[in-house]
PDB file of N, CA and C in Angstrom:
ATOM      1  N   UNK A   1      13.635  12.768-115.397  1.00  0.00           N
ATOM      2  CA  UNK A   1      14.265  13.689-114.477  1.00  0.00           C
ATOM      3  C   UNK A   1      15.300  12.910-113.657  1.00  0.00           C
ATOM      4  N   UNK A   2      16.040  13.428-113.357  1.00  0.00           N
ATOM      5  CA  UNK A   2      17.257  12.624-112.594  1.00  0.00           C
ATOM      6  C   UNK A   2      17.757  13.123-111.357  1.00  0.00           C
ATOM      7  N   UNK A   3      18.385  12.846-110.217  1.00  0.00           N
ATOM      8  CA  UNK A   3      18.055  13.078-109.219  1.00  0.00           C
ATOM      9  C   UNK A   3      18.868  14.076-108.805  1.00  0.00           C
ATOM     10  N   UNK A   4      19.548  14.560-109.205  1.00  0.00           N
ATOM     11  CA  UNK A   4      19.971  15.858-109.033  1.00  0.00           C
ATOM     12  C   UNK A   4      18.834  17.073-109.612  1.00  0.00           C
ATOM     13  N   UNK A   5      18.162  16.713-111.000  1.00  0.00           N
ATOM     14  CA  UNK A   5      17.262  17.380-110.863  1.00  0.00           C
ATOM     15  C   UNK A   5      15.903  17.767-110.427  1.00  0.00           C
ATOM     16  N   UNK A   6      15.478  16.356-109.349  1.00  0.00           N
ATOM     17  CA  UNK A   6      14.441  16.315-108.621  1.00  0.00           C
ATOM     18  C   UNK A   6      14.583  17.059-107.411  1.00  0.00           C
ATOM     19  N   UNK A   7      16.017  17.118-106.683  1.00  0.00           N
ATOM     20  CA  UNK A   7      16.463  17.902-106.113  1.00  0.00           C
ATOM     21  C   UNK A   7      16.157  19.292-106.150  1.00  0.00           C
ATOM     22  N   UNK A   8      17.204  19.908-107.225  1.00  0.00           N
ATOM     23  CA  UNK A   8      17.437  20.882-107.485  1.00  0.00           C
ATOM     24  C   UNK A   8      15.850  21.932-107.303  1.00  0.00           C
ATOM     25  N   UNK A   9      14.472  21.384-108.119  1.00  0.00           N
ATOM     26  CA  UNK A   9      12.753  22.082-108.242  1.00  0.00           C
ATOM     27  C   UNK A   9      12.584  21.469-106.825  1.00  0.00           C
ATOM     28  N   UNK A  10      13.298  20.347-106.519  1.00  0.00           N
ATOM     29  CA  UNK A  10      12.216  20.423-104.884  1.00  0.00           C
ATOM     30  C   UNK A  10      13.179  21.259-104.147  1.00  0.00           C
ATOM     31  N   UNK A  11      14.302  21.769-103.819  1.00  0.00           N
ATOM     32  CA  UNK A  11      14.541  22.654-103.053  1.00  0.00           C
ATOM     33  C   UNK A  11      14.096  23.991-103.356  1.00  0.00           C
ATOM     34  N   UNK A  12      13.316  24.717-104.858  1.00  0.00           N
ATOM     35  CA  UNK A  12      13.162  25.629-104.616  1.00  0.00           C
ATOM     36  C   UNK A  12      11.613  25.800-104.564  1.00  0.00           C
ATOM     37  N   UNK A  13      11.060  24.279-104.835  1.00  0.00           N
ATOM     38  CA  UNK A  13       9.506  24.840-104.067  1.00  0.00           C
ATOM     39  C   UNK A  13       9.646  25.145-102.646  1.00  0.00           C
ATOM     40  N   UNK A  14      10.139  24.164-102.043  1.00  0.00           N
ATOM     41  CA  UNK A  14      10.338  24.628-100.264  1.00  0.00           C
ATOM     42  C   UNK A  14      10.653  25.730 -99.870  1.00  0.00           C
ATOM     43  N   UNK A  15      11.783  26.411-100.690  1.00  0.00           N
ATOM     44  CA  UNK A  15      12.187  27.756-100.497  1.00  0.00           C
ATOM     45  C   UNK A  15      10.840  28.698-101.039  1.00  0.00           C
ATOM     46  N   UNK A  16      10.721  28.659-102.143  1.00  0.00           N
ATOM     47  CA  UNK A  16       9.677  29.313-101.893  1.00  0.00           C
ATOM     48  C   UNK A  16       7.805  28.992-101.040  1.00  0.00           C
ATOM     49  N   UNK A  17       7.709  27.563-100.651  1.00  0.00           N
ATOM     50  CA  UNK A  17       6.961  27.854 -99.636  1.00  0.00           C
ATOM     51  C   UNK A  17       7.505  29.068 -98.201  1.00  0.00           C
ATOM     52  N   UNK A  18       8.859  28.403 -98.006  1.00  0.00           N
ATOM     53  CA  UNK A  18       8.689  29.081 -96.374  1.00  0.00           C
ATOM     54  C   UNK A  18       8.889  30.947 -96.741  1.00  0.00           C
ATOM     55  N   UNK A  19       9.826  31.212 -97.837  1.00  0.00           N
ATOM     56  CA  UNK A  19       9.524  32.730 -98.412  1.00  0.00           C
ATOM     57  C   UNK A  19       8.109  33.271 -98.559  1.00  0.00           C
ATOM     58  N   UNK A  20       7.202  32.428 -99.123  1.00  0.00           N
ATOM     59  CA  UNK A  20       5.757  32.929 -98.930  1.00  0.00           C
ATOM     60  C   UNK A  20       4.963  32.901 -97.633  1.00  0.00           C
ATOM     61  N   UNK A  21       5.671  32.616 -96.640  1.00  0.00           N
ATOM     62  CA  UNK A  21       5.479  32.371 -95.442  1.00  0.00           C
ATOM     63  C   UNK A  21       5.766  33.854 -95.105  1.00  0.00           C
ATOM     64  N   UNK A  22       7.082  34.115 -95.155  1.00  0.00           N
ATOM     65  CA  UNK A  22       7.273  35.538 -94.595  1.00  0.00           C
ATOM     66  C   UNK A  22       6.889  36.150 -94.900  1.00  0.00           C
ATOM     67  N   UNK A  23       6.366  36.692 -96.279  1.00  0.00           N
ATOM     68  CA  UNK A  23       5.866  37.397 -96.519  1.00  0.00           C
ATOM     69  C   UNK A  23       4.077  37.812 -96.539  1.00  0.00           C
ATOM     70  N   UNK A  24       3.429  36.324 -96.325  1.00  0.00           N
ATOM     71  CA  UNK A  24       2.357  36.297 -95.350  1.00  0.00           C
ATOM     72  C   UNK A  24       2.081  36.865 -94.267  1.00  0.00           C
ATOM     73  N   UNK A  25       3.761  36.551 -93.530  1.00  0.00           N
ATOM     74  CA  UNK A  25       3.287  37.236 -91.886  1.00  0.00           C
ATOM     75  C   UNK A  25       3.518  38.550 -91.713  1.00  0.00           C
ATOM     76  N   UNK A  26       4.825  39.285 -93.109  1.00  0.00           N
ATOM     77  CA  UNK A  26       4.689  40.390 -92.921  1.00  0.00           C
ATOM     78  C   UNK A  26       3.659  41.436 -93.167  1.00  0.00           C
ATOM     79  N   UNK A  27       2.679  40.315 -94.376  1.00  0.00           N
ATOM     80  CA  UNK A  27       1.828  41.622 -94.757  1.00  0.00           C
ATOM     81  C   UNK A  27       0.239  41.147 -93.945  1.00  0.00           C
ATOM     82  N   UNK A  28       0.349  40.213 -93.269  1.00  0.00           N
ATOM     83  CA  UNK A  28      -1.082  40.034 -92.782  1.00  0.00           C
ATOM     84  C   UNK A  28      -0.676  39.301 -91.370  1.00  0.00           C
ATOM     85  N   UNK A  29      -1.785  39.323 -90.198  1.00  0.00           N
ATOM     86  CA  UNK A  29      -2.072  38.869 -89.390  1.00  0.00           C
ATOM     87  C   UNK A  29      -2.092  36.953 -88.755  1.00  0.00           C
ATOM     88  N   UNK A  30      -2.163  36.450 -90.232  1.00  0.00           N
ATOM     89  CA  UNK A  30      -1.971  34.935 -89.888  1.00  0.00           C
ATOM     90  C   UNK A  30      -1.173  34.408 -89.014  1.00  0.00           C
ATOM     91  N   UNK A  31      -0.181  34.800 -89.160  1.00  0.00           N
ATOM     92  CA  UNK A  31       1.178  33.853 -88.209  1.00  0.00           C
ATOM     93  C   UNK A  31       1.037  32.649 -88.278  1.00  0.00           C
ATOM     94  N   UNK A  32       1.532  32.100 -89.501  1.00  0.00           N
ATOM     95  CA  UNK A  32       1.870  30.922 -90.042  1.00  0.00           C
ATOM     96  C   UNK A  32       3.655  31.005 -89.647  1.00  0.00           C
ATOM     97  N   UNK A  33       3.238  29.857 -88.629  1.00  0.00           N
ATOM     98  CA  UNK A  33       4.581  29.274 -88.566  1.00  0.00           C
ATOM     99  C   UNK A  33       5.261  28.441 -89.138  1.00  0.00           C
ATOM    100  N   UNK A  34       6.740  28.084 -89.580  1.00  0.00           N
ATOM    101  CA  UNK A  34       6.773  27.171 -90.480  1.00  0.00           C
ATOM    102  C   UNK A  34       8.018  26.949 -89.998  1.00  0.00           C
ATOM    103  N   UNK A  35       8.573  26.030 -90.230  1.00  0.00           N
ATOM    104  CA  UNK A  35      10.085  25.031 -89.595  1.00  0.00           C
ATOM    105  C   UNK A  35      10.224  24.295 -90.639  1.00  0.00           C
ATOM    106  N   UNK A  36      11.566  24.010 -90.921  1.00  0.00           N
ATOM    107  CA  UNK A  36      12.265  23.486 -92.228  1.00  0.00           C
ATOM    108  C   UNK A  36      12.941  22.846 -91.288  1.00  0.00           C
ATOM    109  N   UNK A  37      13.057  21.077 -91.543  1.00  0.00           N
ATOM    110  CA  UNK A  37      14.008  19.843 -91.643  1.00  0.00           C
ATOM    111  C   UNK A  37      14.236  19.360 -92.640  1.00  0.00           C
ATOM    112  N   UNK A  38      15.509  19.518 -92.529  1.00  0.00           N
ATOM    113  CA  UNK A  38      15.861  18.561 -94.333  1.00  0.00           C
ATOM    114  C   UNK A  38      14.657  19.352 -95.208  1.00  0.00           C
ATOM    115  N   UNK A  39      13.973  17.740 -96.364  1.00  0.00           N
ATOM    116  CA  UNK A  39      13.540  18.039 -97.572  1.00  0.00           C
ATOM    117  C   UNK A  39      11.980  18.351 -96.768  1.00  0.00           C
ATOM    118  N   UNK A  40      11.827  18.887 -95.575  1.00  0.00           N
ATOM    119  CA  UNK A  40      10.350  18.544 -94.957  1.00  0.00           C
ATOM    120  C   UNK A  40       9.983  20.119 -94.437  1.00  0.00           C
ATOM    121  N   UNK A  41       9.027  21.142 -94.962  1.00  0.00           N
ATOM    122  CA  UNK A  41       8.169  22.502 -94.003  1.00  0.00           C
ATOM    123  C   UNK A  41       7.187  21.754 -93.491  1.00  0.00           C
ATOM    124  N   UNK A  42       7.351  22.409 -91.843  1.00  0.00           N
ATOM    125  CA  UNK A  42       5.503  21.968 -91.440  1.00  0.00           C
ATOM    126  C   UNK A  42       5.700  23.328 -91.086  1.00  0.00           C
ATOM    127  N   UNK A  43       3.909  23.458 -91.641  1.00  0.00           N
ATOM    128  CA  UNK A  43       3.384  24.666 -91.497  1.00  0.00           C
ATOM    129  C   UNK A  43       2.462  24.838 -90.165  1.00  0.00           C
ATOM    130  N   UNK A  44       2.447  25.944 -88.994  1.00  0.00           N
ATOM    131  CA  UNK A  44       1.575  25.448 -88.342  1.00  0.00           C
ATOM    132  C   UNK A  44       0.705  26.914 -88.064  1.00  0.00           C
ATOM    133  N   UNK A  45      -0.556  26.601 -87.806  1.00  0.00           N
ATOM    134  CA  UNK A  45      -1.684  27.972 -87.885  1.00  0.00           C
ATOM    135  C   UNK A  45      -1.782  27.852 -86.594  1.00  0.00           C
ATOM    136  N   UNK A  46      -2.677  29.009 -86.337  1.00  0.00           N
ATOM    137  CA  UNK A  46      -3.192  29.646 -84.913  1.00  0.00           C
ATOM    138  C   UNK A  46      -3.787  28.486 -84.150  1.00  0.00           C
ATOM    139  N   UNK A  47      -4.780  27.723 -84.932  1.00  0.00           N
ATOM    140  CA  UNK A  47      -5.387  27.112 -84.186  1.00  0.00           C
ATOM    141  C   UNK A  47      -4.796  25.731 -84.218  1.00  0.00           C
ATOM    142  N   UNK A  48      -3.249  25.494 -84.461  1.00  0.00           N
ATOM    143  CA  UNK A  48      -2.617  24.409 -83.872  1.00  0.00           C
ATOM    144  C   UNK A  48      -2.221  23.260 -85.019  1.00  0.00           C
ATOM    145  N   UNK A  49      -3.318  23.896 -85.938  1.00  0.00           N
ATOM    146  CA  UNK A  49      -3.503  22.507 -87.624  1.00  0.00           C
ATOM    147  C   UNK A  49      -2.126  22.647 -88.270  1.00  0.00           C
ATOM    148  N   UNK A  50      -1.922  21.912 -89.204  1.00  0.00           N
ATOM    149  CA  UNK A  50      -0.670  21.691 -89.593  1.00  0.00           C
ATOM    150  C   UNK A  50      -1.050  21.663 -91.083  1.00  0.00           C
ATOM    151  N   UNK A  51       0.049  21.912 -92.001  1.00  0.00           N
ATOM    152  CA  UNK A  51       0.378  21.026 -92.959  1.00  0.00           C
ATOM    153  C   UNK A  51       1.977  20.743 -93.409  1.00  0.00           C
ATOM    154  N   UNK A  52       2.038  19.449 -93.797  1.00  0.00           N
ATOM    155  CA  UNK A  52       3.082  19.099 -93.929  1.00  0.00           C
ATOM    156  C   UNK A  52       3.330  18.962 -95.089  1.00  0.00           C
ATOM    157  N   UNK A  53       4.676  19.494 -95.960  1.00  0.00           N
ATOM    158  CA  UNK A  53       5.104  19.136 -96.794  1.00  0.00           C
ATOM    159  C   UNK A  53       6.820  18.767 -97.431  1.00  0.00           C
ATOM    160  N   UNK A  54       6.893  17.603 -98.313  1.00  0.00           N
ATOM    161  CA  UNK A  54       8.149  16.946 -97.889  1.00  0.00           C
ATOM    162  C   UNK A  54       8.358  16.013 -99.231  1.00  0.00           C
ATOM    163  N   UNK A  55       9.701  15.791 -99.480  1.00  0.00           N
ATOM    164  CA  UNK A  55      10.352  15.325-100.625  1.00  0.00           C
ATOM    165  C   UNK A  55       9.988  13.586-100.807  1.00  0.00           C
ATOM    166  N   UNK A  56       9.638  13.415-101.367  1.00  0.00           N
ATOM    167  CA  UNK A  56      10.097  11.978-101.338  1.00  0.00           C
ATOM    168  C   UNK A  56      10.685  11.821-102.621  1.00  0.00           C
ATOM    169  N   UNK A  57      12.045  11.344-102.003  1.00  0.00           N
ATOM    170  CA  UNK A  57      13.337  11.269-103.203  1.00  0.00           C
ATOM    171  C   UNK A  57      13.415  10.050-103.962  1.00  0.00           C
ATOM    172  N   UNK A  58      12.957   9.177-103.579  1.00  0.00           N
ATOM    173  CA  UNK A  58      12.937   7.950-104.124  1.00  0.00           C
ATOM    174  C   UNK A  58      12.131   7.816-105.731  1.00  0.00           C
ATOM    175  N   UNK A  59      10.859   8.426-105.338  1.00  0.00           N
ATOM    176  CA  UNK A  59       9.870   8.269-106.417  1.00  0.00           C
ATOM    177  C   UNK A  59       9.562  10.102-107.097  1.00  0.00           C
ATOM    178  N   UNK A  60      10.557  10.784-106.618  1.00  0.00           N
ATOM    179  CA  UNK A  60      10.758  12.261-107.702  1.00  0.00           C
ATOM    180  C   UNK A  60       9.411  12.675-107.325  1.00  0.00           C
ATOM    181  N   UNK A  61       8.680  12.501-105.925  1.00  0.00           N
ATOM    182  CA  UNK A  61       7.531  13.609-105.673  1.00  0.00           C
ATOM    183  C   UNK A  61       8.012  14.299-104.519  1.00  0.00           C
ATOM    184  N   UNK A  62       6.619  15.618-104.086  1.00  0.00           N
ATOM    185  CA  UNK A  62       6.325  16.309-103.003  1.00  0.00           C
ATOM    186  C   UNK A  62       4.970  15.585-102.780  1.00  0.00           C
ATOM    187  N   UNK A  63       5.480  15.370-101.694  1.00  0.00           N
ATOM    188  CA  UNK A  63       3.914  14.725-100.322  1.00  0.00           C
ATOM    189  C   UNK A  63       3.391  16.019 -99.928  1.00  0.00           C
ATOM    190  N   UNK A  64       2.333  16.029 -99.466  1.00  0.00           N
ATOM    191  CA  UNK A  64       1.470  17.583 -99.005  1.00  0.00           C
ATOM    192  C   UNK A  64       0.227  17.050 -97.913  1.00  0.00           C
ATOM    193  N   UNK A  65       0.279  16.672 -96.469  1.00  0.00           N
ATOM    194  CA  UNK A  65      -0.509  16.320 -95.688  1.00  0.00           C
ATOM    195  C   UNK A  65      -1.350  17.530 -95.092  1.00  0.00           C
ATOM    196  N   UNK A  66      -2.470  18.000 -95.473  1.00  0.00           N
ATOM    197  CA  UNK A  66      -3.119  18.774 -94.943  1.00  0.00           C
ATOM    198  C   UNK A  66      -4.537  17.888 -94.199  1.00  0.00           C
ATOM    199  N   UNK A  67      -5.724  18.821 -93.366  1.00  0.00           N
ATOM    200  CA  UNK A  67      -6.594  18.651 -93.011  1.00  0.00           C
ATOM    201  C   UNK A  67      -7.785  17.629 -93.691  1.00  0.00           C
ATOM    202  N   UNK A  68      -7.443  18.522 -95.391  1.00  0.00           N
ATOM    203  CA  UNK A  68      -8.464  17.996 -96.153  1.00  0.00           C
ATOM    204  C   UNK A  68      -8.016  16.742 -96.744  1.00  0.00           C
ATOM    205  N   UNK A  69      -6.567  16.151 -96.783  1.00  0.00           N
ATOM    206  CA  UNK A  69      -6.201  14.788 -97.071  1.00  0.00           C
ATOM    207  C   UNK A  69      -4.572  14.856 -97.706  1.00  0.00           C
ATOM    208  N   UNK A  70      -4.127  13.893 -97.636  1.00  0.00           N
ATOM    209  CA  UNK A  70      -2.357  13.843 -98.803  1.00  0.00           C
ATOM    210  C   UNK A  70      -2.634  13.918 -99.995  1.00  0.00           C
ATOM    211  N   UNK A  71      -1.458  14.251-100.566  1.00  0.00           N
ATOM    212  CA  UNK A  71      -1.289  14.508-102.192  1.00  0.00           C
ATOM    213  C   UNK A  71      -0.158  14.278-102.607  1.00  0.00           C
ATOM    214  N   UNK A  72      -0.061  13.800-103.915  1.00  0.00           N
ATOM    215  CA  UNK A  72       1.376  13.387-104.277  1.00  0.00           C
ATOM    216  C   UNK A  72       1.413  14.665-105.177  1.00  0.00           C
ATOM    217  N   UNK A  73       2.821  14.819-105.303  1.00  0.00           N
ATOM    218  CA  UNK A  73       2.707  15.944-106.928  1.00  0.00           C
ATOM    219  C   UNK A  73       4.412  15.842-107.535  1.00  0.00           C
ATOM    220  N   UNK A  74       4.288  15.522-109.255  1.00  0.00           N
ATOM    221  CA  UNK A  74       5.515  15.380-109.606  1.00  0.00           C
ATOM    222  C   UNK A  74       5.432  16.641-110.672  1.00  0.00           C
ATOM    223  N   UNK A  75       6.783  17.088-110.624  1.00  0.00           N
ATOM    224  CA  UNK A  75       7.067  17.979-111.736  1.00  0.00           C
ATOM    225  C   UNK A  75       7.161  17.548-113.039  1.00  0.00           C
ATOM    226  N   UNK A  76       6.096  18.518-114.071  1.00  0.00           N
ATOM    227  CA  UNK A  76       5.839  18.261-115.511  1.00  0.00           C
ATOM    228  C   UNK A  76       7.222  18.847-116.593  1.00  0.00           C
ATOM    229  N   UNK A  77       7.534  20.060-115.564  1.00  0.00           N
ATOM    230  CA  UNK A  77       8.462  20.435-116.267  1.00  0.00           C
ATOM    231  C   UNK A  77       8.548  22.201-116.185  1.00  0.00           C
ATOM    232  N   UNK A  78       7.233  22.405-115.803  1.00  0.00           N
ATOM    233  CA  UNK A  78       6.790  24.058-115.794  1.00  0.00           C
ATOM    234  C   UNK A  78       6.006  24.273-113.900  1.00  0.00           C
ATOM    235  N   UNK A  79       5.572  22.911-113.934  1.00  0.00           N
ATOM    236  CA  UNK A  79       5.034  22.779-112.346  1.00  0.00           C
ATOM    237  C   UNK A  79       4.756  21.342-111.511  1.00  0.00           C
ATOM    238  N   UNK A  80       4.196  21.807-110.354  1.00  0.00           N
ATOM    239  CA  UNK A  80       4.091  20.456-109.682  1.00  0.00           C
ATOM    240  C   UNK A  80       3.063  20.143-109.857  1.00  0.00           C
ATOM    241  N   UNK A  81       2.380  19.134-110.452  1.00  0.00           N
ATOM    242  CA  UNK A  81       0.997  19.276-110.926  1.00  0.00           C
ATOM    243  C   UNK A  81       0.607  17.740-109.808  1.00  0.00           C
ATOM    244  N   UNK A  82      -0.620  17.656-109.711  1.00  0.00           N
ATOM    245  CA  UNK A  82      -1.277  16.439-108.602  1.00  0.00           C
ATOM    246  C   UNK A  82      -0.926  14.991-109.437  1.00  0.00           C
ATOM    247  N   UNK A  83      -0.777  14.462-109.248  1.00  0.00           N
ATOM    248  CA  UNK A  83      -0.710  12.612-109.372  1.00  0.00           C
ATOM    249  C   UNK A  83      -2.209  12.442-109.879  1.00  0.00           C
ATOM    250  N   UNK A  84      -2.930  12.795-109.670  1.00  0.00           N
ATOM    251  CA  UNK A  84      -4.262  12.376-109.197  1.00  0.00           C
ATOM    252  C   UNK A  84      -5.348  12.877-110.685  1.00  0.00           C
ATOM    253  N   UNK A  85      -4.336  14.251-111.309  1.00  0.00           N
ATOM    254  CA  UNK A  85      -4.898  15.062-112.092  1.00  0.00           C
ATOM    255  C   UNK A  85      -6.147  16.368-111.323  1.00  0.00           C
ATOM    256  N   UNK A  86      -5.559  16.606-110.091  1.00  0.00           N
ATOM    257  CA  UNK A  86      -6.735  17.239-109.641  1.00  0.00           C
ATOM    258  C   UNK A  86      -6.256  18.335-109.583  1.00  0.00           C
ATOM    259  N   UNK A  87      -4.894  19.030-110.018  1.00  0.00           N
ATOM    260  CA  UNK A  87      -4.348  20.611-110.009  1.00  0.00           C
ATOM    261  C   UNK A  87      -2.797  20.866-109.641  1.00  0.00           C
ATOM    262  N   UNK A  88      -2.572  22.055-109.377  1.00  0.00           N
ATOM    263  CA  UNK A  88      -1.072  22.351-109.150  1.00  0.00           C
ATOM    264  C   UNK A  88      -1.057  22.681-107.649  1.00  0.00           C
ATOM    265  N   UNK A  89       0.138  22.101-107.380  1.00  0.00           N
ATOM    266  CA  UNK A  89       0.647  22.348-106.124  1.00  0.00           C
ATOM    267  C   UNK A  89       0.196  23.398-105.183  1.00  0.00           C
ATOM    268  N   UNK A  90       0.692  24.680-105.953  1.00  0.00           N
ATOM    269  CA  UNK A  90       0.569  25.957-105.229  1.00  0.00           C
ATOM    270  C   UNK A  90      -1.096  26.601-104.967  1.00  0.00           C
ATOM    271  N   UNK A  91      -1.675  26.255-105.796  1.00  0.00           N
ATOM    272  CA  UNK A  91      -3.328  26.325-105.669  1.00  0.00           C
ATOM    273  C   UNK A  91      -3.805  25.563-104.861  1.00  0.00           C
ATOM    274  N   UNK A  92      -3.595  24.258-104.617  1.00  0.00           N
ATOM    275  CA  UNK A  92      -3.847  23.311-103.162  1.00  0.00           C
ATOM    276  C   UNK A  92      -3.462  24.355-102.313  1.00  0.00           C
ATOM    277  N   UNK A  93      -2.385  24.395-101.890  1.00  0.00           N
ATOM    278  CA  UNK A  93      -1.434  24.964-100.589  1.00  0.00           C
ATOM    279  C   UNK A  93      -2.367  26.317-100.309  1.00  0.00           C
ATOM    280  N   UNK A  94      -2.501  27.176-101.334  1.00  0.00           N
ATOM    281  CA  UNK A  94      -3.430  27.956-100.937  1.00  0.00           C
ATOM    282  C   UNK A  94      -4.795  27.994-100.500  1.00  0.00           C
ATOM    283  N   UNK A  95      -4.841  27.062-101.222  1.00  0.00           N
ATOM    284  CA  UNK A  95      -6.770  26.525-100.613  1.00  0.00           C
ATOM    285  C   UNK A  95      -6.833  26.093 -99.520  1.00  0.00           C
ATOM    286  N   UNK A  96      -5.795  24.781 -99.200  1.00  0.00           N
ATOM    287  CA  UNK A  96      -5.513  24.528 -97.682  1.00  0.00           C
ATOM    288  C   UNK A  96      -5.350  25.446 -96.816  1.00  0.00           C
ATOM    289  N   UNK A  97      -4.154  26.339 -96.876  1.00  0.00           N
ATOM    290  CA  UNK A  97      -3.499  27.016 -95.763  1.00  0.00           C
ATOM    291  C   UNK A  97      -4.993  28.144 -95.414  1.00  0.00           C
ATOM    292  N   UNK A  98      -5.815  28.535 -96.126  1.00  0.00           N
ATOM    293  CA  UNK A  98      -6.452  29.503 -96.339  1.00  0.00           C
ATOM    294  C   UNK A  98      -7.950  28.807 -95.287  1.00  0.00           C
ATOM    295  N   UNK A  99      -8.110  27.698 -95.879  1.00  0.00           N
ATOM    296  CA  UNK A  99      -8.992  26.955 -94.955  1.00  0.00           C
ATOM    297  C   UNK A  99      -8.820  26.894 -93.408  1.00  0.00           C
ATOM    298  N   UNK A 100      -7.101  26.252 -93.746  1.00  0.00           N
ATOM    299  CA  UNK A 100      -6.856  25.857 -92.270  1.00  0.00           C
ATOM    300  C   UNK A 100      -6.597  27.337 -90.916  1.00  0.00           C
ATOM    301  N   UNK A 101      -6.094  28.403 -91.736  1.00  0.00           N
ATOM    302  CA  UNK A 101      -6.044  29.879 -90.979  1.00  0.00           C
ATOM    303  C   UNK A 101      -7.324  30.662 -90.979  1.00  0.00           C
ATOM    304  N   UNK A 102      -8.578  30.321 -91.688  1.00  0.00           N
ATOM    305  CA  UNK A 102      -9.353  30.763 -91.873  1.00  0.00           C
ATOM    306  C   UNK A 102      -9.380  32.522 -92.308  1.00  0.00           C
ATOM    307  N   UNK A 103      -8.199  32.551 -93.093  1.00  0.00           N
ATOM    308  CA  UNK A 103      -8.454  33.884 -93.728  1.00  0.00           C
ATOM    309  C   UNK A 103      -7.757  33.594 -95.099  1.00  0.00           C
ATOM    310  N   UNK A 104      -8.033  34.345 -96.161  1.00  0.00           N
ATOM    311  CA  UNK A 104      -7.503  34.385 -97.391  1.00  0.00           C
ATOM    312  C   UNK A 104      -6.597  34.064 -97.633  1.00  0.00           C
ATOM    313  N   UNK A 105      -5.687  33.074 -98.102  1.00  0.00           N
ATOM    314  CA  UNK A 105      -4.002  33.095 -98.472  1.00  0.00           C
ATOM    315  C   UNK A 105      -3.433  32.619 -99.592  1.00  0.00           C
ATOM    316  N   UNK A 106      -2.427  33.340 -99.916  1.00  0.00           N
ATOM    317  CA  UNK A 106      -2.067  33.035-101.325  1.00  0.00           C
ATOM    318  C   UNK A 106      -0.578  32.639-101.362  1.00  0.00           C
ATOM    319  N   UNK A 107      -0.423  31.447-102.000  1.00  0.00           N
ATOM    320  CA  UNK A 107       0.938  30.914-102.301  1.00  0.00           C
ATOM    321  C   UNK A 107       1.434  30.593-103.384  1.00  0.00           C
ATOM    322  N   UNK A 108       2.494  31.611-103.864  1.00  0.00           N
ATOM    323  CA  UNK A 108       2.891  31.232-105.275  1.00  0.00           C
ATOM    324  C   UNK A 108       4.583  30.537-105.332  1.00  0.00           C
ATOM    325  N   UNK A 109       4.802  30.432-106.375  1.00  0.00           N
ATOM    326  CA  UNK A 109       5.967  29.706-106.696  1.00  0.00           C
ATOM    327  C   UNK A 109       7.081  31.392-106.972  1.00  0.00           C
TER     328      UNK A 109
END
C-alpha cells in the first residue's frame, strides 16, 4: 500500500466513524461526542470515557485507545483487521463504544 493509499481508507474510516456518530445521536439517546483533529476522532461518552482513534502514517495503521486497551489495525484490502489477529476494526469500536456508553451501539464502515 502506498501512502497516498493509506491515506486515502484512513480518511474514510474516520469519516465514517464520526458519520456513525451522527447518526447514533440522531437515532438514540447516547450523545457521543466526537471532535476530529487532523488524522485523530476522540470520542467522548456521558460518563466522561473516551476513545481515541488516529492514523499513524508512518507504519500504514489506525491506533484505537479505548478503556479496555490499544489496538493497532492495518488494512487487508476489504478491512481494517487487528495486528494482533483478534478482529475488525468496526466490531471493536462497537463493543467498546457500547461498553463505554453503556447502551447498545453499532458502528459500521
Amino acid at each position: 500500500m502506498t501512502d497516498l493509499e493509506f491515506l486515502a481508507c484512513a480518511e474514510r474510516l474516520l469519516l465514517a466513524v464520526e458519520q456513525n456518530c451522527d447518526r447514533i445521536n440522531d437515532s438514540t439517546d447516547a450523545d457521543v461526542d466526537n471532535q476530529r483533529t487532523g488524522g485523530m476522532v476522540t470520542l467522548t461518552f456521558r460518563n466522561g470515557s473516551q476513545i481515541i482513534i488516529n492514523q499513524q502514517k508512518p507504519l500504514h495503521e489506525i491506533w484505537m485507545a479505548a478503556k479496555s486497551g490499544g489496538y493497532h489495525y492495518r488494512f487487508d484490502g476489504a478491512q481494517w483487521q487487528c495486528t494482533k489477529g483478534s478482529g475488525e476494526f468496526f466490531e471493536h469500536l462497537s463493543r467498546d463504544a457500547s461498553a463505554q456508553s453503556g447502551m447498545a451501539l453499532r458502528f459500521t464502515e
